[in-house]
Protein backbone atom coordinates (compact mmCIF):
# COMPACT_ATOMS: atom_id res chain seq x y z
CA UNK A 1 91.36 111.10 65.31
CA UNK A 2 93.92 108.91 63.12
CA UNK A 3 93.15 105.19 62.66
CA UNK A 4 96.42 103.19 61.99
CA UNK A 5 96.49 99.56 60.62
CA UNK A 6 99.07 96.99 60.56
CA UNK A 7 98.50 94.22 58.28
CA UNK A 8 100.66 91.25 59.59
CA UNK A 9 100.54 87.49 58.13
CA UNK A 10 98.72 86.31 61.40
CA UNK A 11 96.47 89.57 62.47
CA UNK A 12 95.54 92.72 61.26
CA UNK A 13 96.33 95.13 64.45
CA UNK A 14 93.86 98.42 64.56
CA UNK A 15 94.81 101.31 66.88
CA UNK A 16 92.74 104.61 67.05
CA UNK A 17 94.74 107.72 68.07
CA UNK A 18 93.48 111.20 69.52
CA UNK A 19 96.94 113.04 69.28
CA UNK A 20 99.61 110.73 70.27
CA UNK A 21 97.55 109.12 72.71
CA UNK A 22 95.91 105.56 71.49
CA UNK A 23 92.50 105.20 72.45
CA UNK A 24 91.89 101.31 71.64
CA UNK A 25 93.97 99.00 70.06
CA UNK A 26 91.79 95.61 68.31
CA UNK A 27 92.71 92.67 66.33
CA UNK A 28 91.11 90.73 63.51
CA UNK A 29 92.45 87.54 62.18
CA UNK A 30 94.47 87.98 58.93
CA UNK A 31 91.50 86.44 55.94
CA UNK A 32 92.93 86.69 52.50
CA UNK A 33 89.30 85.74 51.42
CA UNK A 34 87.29 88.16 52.96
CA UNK A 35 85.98 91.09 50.61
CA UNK A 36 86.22 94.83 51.16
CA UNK A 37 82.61 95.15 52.49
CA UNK A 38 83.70 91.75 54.86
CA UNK A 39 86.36 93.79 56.15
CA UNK A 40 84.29 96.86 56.39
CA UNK A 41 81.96 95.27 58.30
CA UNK A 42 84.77 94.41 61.09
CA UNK A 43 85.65 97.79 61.58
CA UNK A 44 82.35 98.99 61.94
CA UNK A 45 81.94 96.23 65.05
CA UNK A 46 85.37 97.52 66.46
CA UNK A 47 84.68 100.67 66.33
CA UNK A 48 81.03 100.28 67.87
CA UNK A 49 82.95 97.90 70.71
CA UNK A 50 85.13 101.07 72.04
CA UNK A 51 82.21 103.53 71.34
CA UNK A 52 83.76 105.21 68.22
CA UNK A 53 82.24 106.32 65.42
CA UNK A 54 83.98 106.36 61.42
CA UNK A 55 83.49 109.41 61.13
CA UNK A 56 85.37 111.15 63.55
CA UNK A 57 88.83 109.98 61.95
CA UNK A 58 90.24 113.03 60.31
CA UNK A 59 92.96 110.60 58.16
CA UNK A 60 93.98 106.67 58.07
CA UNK A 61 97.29 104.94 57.49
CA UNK A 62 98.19 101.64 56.54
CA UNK A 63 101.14 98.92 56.46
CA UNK A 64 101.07 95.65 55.00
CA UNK A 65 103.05 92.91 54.31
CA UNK A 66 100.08 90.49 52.86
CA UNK A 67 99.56 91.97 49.21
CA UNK A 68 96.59 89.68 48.88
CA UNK A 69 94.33 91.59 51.15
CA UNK A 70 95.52 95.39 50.40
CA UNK A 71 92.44 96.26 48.22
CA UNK A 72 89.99 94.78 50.31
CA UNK A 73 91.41 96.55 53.39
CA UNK A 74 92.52 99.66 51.52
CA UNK A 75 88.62 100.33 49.67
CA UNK A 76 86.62 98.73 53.72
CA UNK A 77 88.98 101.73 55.58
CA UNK A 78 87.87 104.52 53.11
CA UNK A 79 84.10 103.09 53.39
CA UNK A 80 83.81 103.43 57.19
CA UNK A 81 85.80 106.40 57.51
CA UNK A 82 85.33 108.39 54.19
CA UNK A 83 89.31 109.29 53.83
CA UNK A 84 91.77 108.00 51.28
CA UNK A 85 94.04 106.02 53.50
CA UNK A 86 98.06 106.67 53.11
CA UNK A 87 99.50 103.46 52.42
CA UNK A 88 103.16 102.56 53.99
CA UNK A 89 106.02 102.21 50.61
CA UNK A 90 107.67 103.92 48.06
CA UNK A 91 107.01 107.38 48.03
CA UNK A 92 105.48 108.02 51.30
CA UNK A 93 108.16 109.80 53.82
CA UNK A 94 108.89 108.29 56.87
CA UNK A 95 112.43 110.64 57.97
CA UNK A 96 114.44 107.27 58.12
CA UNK A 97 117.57 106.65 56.84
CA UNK A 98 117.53 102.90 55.06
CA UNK A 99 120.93 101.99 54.71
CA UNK A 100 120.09 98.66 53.48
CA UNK A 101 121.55 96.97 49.98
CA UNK A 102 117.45 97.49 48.72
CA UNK A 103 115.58 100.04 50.66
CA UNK A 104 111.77 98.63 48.92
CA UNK A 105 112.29 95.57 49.34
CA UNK A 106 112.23 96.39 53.48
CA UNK A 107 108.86 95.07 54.94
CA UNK A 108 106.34 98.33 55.79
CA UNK A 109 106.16 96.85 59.72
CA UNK A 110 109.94 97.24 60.25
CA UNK A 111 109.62 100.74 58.69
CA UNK A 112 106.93 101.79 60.89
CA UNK A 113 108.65 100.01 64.05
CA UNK A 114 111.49 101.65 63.99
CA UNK A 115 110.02 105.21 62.91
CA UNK A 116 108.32 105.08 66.28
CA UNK A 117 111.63 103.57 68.31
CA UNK A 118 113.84 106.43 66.60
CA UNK A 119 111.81 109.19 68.12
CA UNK A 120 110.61 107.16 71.70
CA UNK A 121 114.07 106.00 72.58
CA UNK A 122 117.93 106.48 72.63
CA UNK A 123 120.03 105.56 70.22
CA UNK A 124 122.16 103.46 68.93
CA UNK A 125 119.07 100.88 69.77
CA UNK A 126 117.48 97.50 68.80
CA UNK A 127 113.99 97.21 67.93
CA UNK A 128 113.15 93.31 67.76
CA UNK A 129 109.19 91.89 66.62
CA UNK A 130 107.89 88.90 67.71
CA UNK A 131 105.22 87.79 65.53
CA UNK A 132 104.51 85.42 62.72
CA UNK A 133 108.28 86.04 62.44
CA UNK A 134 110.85 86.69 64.50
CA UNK A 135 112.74 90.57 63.04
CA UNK A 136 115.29 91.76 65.23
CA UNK A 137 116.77 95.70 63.92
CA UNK A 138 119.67 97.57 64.61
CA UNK A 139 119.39 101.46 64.40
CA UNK A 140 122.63 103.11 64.48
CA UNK A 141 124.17 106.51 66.45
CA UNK A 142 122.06 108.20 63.99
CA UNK A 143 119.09 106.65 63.76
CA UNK A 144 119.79 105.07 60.46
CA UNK A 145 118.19 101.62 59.96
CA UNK A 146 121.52 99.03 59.64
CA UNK A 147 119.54 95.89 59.18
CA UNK A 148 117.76 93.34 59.88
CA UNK A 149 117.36 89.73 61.21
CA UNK A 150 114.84 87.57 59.90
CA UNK A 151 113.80 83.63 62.02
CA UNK A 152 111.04 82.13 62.02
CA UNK A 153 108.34 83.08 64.49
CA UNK A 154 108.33 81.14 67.59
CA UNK A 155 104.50 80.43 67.38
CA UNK A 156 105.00 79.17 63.90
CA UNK A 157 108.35 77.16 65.35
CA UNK A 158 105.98 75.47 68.09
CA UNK A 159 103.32 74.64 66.02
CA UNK A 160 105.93 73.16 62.99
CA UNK A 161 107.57 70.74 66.17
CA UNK A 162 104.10 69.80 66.92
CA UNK A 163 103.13 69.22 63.81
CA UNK A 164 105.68 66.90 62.38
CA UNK A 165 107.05 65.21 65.81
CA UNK A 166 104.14 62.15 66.36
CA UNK A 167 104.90 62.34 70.18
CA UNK A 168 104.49 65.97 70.43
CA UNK A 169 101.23 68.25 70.81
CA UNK A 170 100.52 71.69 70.53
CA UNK A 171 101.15 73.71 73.84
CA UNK A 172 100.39 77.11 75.12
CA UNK A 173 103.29 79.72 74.83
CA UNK A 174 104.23 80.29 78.32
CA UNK A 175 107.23 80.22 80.20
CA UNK A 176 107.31 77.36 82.76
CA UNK A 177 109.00 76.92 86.30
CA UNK A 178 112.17 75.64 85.31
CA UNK A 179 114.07 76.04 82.14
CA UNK A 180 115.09 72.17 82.25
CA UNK A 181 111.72 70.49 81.59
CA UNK A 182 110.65 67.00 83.32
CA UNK A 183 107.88 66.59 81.25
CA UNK A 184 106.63 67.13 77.40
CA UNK A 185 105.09 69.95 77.65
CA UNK A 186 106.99 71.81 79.96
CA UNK A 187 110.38 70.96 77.82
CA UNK A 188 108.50 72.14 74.68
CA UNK A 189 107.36 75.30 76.22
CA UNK A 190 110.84 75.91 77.88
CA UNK A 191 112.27 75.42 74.33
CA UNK A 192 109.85 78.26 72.97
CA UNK A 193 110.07 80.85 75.48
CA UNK A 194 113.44 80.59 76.97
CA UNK A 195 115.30 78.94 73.87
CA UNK A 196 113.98 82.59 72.02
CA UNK A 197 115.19 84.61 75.07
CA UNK A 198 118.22 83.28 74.97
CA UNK A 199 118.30 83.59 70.92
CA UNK A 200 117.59 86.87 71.61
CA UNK A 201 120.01 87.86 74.27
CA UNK A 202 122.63 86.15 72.00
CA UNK A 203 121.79 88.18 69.32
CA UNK A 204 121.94 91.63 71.24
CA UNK A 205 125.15 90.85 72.43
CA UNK A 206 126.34 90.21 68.52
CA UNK A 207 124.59 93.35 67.25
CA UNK A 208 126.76 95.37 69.57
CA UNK A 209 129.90 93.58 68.37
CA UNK A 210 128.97 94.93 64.86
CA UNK A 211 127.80 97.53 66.09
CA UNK A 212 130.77 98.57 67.60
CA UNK A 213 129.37 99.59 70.63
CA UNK A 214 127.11 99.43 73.25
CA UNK A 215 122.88 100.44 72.34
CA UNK A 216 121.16 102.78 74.76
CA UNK A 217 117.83 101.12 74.10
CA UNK A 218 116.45 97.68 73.26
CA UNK A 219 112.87 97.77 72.19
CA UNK A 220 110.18 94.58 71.65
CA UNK A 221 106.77 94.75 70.16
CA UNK A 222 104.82 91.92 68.25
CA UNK A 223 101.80 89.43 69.93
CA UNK A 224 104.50 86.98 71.32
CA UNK A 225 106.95 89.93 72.74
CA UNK A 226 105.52 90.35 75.96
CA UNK A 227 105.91 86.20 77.38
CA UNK A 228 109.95 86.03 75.75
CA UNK A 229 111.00 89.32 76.54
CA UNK A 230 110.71 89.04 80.28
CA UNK A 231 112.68 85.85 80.17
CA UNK A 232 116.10 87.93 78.38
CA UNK A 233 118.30 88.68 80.78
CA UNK A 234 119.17 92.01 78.77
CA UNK A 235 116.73 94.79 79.84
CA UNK A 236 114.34 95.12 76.73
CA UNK A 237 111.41 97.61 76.97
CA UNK A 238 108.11 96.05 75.85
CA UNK A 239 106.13 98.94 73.66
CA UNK A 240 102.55 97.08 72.54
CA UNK A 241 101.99 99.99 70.33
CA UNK A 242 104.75 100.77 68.65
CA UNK A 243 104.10 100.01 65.33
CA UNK A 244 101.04 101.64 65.69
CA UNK A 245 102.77 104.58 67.15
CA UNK A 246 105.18 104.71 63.85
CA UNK A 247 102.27 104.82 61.44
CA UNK A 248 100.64 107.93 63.33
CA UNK A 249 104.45 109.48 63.21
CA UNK A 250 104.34 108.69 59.36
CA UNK A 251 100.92 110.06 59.12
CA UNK A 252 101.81 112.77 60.18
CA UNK A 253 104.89 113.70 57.95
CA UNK A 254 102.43 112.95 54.86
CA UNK A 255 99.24 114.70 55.70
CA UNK A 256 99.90 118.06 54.03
């Protein structure tokens, strides 16, 4: 069994795989303060929530794009399971083609996202993540990463409005009835979700122009993916897993 972690700005995702099959995916909030044993000590409860023991992981492998907490994550996954983990970054292979002006400076998630979308789907395709930010991809006839779009994360977007707009609360991220709102919250929610669809399908429709033709595939993943990506009126493939699924593909080029 492989245990794969993600280590995003807002969660750290944890997905177990036997084969290519995941068995459980969990979530811990992302805690720059929280020591190895802290984190340890998480992993342990997961595991004992979907009846899984440390020591049946044969290998680990992480990404991260919050530096602050790679120690403490790094040392609490070789604690519980006993392996060295293989860390996501220079030097590991992943079999994609960066074609980027600075392939390091590309964030490990992206890597690992669109690993997994080269080998699940057809290219050319777009891979977008809806998390703490929004990333939207473009992988080319040949499965060569292009590049990348980077906005800010509609989560973080809703809570900014809230937060500095004295008339305005915080509102649950849901799409409502009718795109034009008739009252606050339902115009601040239809801004989120369908404002970002519509980002989004604008987007796609520009990537192709560069693109210089039309992508087999459009793939989303990320927390937020699965309440804006119903709302596009392109037809975009919601994969929960795979970044998950990308680390266990990189795993698995690095093992020997």
């Amino acid at each position: 069994m492989i245990l794969a972690i993600d280590i995003g700005n807002t969660n750290v995702t944890i997905g177990a795989f036997e084969g290519e099959e995941c068995i459980f995916v969990s979530r811990l909030f992302t805690d720059k303060s929280k020591t190895a044993d802290e984190y340890a000590c998480d992993f342990c409860n997961i595991f004992a929530l979907n009846n899984v023991k440390g020591s049946v992981f044969s290998g680990c492998v992480i990404s991260n794009v919050v530096p602050e907490i790679a120690s403490a994550v790094e040392e609490a996954c070789e604690k519980v399971t006993g392996k060295t983990p293989v860390v996501l970054g220079p030097g590991v292979k992943t079999g994609l083609n960066i074609l980027s002006d600075d392939p390091a400076q590309l964030g490990a998630d992206i890597v690992a996202g669109c690993v997994a979308a080269k080998e699940k789907y057809p290219v050319p395709s777009i891979v977008i993540d809806l998390g703490t930010a929004t990333k939207i991809t473009a992988l080319d006839k040949n499965g060569s990463f292009v590049g990348t779009v980077i906005s800010c994360g509609v989560r973080v977007a809703l809570d900014a409005l809230a937060g500095n707009a004295s008339l305005l609360t915080s509102v649950k991220l849901k799409a409502p009835k009718h795109v034009i709102g008739k009252n606050t919250i339902d115009c601040m929610q239809s801004g989120a979700v369908y404002g970002t669809a519509a980002m989004l399908d604008g987007m796609i429709e520009r990537f192709e122009d560069e693109l210089d033709e039309p992508v087999k595939a459009i793939v989303a993943t990320g927390g937020y993916a699965k309440n804006i990506v119903s709302n596009c009126k392109n037809e975009v493939t919601y994969d929960p897993t795979l970044v998950l699924d990308g680390l266990r593909m990189i795993y698995e080029k690095n093992k020997k």
